[in-house]
C-alpha atoms as a PDB file:
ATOM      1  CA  UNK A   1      19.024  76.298  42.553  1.00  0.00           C
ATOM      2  CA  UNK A   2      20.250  74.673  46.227  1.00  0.00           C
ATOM      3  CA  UNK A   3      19.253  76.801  49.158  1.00  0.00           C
ATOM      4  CA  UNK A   4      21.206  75.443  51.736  1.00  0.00           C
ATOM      5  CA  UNK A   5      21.769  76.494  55.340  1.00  0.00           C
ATOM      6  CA  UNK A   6      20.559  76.217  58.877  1.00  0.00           C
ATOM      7  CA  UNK A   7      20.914  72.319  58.712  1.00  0.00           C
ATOM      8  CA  UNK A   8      22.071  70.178  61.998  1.00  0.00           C
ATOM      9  CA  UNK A   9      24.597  67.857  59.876  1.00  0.00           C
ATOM     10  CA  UNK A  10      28.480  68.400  59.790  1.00  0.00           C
ATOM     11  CA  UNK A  11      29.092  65.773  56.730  1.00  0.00           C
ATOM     12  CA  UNK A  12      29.994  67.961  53.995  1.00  0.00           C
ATOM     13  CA  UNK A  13      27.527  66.716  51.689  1.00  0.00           C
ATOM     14  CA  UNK A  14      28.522  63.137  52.135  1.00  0.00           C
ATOM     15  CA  UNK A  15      24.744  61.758  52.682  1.00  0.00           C
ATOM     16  CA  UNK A  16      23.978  63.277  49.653  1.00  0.00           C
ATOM     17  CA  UNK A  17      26.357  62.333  47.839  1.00  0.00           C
ATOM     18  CA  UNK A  18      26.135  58.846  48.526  1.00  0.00           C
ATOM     19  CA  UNK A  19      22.101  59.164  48.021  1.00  0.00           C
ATOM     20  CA  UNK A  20      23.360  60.641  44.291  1.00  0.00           C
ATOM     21  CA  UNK A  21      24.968  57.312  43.847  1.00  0.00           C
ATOM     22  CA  UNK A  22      28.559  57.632  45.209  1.00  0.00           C
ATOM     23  CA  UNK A  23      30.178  54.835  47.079  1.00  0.00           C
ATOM     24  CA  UNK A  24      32.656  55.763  49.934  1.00  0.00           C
ATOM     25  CA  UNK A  25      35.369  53.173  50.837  1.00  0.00           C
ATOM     26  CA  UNK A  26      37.333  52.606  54.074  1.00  0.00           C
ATOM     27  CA  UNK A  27      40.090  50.651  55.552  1.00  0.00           C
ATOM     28  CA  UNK A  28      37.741  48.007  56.054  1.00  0.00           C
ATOM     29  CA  UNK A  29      35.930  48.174  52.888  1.00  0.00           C
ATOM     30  CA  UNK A  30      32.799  49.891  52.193  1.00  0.00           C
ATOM     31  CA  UNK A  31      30.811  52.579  54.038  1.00  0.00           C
ATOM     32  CA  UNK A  32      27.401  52.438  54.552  1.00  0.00           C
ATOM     33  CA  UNK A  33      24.996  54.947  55.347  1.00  0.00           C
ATOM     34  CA  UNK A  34      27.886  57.268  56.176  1.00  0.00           C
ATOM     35  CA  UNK A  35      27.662  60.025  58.437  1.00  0.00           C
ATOM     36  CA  UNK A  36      29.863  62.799  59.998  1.00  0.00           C
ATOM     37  CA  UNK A  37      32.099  60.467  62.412  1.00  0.00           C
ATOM     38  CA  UNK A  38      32.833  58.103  59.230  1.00  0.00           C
ATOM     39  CA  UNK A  39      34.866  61.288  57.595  1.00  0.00           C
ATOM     40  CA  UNK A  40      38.263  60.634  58.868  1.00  0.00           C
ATOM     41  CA  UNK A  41      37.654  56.828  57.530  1.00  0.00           C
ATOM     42  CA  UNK A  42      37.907  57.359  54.090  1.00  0.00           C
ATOM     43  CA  UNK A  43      39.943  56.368  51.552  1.00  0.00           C
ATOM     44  CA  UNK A  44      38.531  56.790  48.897  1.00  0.00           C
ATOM     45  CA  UNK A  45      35.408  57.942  46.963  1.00  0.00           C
ATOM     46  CA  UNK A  46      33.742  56.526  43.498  1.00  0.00           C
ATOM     47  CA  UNK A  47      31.721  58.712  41.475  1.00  0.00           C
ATOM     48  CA  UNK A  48      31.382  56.333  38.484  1.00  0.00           C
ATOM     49  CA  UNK A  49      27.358  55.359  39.425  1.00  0.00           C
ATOM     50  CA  UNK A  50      26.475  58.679  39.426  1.00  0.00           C
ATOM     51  CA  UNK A  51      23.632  59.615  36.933  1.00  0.00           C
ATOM     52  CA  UNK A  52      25.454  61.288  34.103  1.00  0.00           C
ATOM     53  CA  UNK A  53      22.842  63.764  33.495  1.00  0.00           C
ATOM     54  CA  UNK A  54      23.693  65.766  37.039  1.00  0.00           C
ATOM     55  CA  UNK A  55      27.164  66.435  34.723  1.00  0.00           C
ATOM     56  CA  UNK A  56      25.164  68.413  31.866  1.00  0.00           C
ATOM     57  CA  UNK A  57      23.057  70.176  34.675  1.00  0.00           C
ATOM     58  CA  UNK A  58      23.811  73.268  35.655  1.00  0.00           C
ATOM     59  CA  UNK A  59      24.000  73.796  39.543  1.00  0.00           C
ATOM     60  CA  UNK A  60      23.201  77.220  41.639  1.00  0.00           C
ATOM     61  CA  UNK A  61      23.939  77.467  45.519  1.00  0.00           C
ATOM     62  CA  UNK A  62      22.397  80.552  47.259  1.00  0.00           C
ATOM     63  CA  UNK A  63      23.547  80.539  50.958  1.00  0.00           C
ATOM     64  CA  UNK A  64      23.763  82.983  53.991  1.00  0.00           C
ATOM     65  CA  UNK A  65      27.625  82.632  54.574  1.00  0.00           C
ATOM     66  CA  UNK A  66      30.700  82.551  53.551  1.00  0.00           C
ATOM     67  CA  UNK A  67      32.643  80.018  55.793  1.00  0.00           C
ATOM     68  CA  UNK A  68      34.963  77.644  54.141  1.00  0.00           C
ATOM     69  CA  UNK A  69      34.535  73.958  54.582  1.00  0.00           C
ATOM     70  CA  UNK A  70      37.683  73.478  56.978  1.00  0.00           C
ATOM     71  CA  UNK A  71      39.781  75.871  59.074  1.00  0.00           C
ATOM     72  CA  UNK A  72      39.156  78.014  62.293  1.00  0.00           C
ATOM     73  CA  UNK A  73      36.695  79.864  60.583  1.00  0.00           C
ATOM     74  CA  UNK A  74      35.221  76.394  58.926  1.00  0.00           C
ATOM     75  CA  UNK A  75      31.946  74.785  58.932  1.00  0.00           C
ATOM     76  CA  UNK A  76      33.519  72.593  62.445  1.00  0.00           C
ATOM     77  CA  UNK A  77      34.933  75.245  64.246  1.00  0.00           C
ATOM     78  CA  UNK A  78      31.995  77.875  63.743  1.00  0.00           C
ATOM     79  CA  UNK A  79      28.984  76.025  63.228  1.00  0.00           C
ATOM     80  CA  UNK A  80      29.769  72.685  65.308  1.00  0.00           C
ATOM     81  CA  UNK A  81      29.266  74.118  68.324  1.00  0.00           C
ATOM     82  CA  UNK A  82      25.801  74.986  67.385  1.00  0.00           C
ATOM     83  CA  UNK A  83      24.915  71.488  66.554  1.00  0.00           C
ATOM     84  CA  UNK A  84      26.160  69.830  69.722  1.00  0.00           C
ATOM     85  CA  UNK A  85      29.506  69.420  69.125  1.00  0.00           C
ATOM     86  CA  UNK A  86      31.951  69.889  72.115  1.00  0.00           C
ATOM     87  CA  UNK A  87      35.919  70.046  72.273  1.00  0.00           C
ATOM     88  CA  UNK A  88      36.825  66.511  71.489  1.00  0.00           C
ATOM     89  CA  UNK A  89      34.369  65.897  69.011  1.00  0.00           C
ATOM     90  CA  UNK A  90      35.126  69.125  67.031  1.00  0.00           C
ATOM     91  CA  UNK A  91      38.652  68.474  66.833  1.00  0.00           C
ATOM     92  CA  UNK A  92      37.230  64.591  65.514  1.00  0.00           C
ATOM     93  CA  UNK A  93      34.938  66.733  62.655  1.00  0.00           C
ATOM     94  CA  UNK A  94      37.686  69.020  62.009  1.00  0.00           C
ATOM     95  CA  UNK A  95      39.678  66.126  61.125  1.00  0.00           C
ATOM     96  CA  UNK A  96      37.395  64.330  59.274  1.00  0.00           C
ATOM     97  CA  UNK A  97      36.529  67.158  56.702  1.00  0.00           C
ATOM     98  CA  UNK A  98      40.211  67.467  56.179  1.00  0.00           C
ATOM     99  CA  UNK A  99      40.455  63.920  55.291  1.00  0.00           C
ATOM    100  CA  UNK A 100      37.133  64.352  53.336  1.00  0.00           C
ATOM    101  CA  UNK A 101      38.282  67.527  51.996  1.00  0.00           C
ATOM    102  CA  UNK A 102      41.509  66.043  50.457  1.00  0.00           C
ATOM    103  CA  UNK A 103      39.403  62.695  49.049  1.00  0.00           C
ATOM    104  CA  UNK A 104      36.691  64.573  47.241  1.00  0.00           C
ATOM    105  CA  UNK A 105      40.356  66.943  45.502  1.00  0.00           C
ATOM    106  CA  UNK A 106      41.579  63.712  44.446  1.00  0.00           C
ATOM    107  CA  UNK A 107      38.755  62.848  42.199  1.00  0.00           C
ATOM    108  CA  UNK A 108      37.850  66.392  41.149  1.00  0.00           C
ATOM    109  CA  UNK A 109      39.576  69.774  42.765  1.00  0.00           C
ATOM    110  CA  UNK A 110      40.316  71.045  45.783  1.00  0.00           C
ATOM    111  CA  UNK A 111      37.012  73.561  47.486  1.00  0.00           C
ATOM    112  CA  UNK A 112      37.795  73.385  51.072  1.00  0.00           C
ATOM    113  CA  UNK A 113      38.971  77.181  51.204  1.00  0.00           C
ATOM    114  CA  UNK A 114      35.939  78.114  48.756  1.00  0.00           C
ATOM    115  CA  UNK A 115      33.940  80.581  50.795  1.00  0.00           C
ATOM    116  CA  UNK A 116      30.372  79.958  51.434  1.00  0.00           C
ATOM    117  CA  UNK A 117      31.357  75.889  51.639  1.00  0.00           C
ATOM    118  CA  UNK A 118      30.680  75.580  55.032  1.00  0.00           C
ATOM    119  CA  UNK A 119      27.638  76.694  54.515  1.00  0.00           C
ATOM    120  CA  UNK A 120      25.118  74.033  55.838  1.00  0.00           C
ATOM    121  CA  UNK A 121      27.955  71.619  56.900  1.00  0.00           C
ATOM    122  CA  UNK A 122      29.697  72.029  54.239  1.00  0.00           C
ATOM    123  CA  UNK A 123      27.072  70.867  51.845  1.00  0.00           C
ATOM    124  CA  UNK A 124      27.798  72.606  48.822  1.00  0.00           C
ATOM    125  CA  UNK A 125      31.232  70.838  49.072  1.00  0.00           C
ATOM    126  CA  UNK A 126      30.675  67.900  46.286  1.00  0.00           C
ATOM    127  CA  UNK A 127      28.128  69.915  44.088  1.00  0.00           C
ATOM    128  CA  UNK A 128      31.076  72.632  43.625  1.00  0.00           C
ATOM    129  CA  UNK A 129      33.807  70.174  43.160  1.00  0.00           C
ATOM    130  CA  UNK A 130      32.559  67.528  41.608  1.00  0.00           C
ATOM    131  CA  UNK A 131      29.118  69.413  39.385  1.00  0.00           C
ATOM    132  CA  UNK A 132      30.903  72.540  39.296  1.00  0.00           C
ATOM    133  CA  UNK A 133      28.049  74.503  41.060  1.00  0.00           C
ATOM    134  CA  UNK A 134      28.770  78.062  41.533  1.00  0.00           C
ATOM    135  CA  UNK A 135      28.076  79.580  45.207  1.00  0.00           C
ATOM    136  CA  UNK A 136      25.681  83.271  45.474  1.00  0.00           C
ATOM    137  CA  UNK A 137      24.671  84.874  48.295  1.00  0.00           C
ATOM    138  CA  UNK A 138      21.372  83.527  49.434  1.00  0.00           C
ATOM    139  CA  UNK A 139      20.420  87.133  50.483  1.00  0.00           C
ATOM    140  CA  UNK A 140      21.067  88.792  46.971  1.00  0.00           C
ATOM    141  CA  UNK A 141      18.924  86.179  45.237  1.00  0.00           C
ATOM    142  CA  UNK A 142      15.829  87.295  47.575  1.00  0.00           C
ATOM    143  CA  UNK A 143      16.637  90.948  47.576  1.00  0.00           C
ATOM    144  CA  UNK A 144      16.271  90.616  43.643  1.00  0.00           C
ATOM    145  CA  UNK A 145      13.303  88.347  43.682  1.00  0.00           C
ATOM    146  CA  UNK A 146      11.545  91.301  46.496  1.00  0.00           C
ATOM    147  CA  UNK A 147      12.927  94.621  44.582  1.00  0.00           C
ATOM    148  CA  UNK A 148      14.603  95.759  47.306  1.00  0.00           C
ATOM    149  CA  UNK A 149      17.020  97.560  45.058  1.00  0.00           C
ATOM    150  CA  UNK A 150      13.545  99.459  43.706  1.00  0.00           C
ATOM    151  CA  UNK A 151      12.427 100.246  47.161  1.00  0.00           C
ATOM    152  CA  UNK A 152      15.462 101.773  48.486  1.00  0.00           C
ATOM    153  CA  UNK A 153      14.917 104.563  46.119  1.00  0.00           C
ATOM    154  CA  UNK A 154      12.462 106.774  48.309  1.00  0.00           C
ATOM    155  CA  UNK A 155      13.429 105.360  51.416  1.00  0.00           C
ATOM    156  CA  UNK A 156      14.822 107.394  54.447  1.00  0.00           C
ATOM    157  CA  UNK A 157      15.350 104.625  56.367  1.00  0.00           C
ATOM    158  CA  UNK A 158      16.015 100.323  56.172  1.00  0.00           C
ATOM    159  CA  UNK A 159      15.187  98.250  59.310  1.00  0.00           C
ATOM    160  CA  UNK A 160      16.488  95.069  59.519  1.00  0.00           C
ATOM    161  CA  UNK A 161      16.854  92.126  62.017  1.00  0.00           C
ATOM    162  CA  UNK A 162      18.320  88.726  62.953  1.00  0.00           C
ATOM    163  CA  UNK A 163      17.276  87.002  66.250  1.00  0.00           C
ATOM    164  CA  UNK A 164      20.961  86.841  67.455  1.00  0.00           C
ATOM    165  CA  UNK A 165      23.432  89.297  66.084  1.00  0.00           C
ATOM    166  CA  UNK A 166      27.505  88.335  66.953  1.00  0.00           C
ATOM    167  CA  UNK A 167      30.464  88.161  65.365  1.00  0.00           C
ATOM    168  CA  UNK A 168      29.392  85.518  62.871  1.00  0.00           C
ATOM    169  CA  UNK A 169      27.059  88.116  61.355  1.00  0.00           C
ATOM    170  CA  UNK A 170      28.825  89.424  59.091  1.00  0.00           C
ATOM    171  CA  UNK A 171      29.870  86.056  57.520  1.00  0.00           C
ATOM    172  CA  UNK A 172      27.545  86.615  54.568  1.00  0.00           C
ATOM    173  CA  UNK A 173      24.176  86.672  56.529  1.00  0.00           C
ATOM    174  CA  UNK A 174      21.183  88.277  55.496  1.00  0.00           C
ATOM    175  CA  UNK A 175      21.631  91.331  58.198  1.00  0.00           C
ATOM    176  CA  UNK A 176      25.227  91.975  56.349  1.00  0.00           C
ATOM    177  CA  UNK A 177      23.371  91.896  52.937  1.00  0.00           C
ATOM    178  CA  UNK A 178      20.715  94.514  53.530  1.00  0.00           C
ATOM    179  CA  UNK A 179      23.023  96.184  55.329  1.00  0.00           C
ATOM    180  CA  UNK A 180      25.494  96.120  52.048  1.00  0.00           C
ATOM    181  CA  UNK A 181      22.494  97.375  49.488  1.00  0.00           C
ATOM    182  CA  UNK A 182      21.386  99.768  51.681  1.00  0.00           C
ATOM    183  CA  UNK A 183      24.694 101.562  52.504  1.00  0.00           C
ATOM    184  CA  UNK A 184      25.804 101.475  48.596  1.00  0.00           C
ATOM    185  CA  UNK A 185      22.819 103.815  48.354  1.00  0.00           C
ATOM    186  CA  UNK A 186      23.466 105.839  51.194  1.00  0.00           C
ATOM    187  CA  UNK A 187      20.314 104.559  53.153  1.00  0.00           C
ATOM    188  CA  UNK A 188      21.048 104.184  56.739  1.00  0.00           C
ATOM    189  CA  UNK A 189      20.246 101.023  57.951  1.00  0.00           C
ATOM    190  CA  UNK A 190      19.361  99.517  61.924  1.00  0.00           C
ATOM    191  CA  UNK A 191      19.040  96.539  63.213  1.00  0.00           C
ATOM    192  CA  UNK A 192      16.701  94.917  65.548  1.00  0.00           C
ATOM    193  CA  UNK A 193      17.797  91.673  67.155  1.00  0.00           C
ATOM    194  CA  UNK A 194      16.689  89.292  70.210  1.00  0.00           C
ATOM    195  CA  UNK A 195      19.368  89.617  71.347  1.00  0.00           C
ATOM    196  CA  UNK A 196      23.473  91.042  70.831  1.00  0.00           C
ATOM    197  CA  UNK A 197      25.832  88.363  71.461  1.00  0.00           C
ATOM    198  CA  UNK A 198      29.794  88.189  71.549  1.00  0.00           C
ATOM    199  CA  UNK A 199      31.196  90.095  69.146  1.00  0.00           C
ATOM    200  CA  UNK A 200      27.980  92.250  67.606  1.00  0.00           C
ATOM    201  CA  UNK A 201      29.853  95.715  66.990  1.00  0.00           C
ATOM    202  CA  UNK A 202      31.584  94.677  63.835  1.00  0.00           C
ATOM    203  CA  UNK A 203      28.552  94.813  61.995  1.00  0.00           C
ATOM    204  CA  UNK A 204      28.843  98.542  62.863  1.00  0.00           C
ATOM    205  CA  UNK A 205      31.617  98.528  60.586  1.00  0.00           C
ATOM    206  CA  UNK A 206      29.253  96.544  58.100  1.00  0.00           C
ATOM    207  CA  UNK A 207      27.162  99.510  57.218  1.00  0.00           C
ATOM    208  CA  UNK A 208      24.884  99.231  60.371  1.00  0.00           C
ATOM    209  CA  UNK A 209      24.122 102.717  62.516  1.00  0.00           C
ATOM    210  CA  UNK A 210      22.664 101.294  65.063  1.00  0.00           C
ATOM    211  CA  UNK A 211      21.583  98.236  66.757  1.00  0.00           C
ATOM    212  CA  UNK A 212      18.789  97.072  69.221  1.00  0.00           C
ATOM    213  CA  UNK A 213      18.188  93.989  71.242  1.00  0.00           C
ATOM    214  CA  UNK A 214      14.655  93.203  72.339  1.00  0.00           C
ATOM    215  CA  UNK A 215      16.545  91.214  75.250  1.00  0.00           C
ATOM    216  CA  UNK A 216      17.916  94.426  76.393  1.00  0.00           C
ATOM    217  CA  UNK A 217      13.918  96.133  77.264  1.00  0.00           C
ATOM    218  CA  UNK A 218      12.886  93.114  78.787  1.00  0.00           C
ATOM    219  CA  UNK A 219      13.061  91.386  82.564  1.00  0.00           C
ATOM    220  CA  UNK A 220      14.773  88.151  81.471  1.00  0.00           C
ATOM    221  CA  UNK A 221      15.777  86.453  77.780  1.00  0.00           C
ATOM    222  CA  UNK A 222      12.591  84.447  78.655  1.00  0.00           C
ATOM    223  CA  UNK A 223      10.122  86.889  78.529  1.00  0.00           C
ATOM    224  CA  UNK A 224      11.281  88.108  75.162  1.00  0.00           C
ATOM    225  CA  UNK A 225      10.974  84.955  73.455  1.00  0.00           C
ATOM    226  CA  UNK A 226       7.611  84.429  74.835  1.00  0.00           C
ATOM    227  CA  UNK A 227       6.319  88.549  74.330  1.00  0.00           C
ATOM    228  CA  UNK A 228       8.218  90.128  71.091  1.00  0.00           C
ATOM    229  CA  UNK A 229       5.605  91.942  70.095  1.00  0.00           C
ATOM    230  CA  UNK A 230       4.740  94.829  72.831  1.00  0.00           C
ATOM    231  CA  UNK A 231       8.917  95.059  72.717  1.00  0.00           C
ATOM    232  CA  UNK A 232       9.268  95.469  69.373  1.00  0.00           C
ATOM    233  CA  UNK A 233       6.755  97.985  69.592  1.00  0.00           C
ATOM    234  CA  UNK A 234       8.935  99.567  72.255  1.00  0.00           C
ATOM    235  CA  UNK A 235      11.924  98.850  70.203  1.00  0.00           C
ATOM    236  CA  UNK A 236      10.018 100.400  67.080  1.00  0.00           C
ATOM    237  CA  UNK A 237       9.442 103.876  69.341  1.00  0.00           C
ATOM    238  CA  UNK A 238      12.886 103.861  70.728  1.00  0.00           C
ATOM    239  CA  UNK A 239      14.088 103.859  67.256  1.00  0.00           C
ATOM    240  CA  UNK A 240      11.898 106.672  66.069  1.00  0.00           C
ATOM    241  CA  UNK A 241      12.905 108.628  69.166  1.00  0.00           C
ATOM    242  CA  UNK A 242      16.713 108.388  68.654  1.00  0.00           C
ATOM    243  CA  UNK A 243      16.588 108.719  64.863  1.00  0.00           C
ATOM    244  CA  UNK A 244      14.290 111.294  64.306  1.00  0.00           C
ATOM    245  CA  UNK A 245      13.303 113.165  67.447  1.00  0.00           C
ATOM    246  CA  UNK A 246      16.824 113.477  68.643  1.00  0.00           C
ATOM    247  CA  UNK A 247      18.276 114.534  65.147  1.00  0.00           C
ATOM    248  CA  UNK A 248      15.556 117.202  65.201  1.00  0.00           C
ATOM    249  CA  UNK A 249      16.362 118.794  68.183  1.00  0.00           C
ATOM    250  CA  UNK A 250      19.827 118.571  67.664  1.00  0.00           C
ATOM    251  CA  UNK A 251      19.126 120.754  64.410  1.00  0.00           C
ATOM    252  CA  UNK A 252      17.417 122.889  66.235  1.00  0.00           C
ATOM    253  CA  UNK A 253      19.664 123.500  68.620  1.00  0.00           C
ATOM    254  CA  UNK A 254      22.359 124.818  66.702  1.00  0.00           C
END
């Protein structure tokens, strides 16, 4: 098993393929050492070095999302900008994993709408087309590993938390996950976050009830990253207050 995510590449698994033994070729020959701005160079790819034994092997992905390798919703496009990346140079990447895209098809099939190829770059991009690795949700595999599924049984209530939530959230992160298990059980489920970007309330539509943002009790973004732990213990009380305390009286009042 690959876990793959939170890299700061945009290659689409091109450095490791070539460390796996493939050899990329250009209009002027071949590529060395190649790297994200060397995608829209190629012309060609050959897998024939690689060790036969990663063909009788089988390969397991786990990532947090389920981006595709190209498109607006791509590894480029939604993860680029993240990595440095600004107008001119996406458009360059977007470009490049196209080209990329359709070389790696011509030698084995066609993955760039696979979802959860994007993940990490797009890094899962020749182990599923050219190994045949099959993609899981990296959150399932460590829900299973912890129980979770065991837990949820005498629980009232799941917190959960991510230190930005937006609208890329419920791509296949770990907040959608829990939030997934939870709801299938009828658990309510809230999340706590640094801090609700662009885009947050679809996860309310992801089985989240409520959300929180520890940026939200404090003076500045600043402070929050350097003190988390009196807010969360603010953040902790609010919760109890509005789930619990509120709910009872409420009740009571009817």
């Amino acid at each position: 098993m690959l876990t793959v995510g939170g890299t700061g590449s945009n290659d689409g698994g091109a450095g490791m393929l070539e460390a796996l033994g493939a050899v990329f070729y250009g209009r002027r020959g071949r590529i060395n050492g190649i790297r994200a701005r060397d995608l829209a160079d190629i012309t060609a790819i050959d897998i024939s070095a690689l060790d036969r034994r990663l063909f009788c092997t089988g390969f397991t992905v786990a990532c947090d999302v389920t981006n595709p390798l190209t498109g607006n919703n791509g590894a480029t496009f939604v993860y680029g900008p993240q990595k440095g990346a600004d107008g001119a140079i996406i458009d360059r990447l977007e470009n490049g994993m196209k080209n990329y895209a359709a070389k790696l098809a011509a030698i084995s099939r066609d993955v760039s709408r696979v979802l959860g190829i994007g993940a990490g770059g797009g890094i899962p991009a020749p182990l599923v087309a050219i190994l045949g690795a099959r993609i899981i949700p990296g959150i399932d595999a460590v829900l299973d590993a912890a129980g979770f599924d065991r837990a949820l049984t005498d629980a009232d209530l799941v917190i959960t938390g991510e230190g930005r939530i937006d609208s890329q959230s419920a791509c296949g992160k770990a907040i959608n996950g829990v939030a997934a298990r939870a709801a299938a059980r009828g658990v309510p489920v809230v999340a706590v976050a640094g801090q609700l970007g662009d885009g947050a309330e679809i996860m309310l539509r992801h089985g989240i009830s409520d959300m929180y943002s520890l940026a939200d009790t404090a003076p500045d973004i600043g402070y929050a990253i350097a003190h988390p732990a009196p807010l969360l213990h603010k953040t902790g009380a609010a919760i109890c207050r509005d789930r619990y305390i509120h709910d009872d009286l409420r009740r009571n009042s009817r």
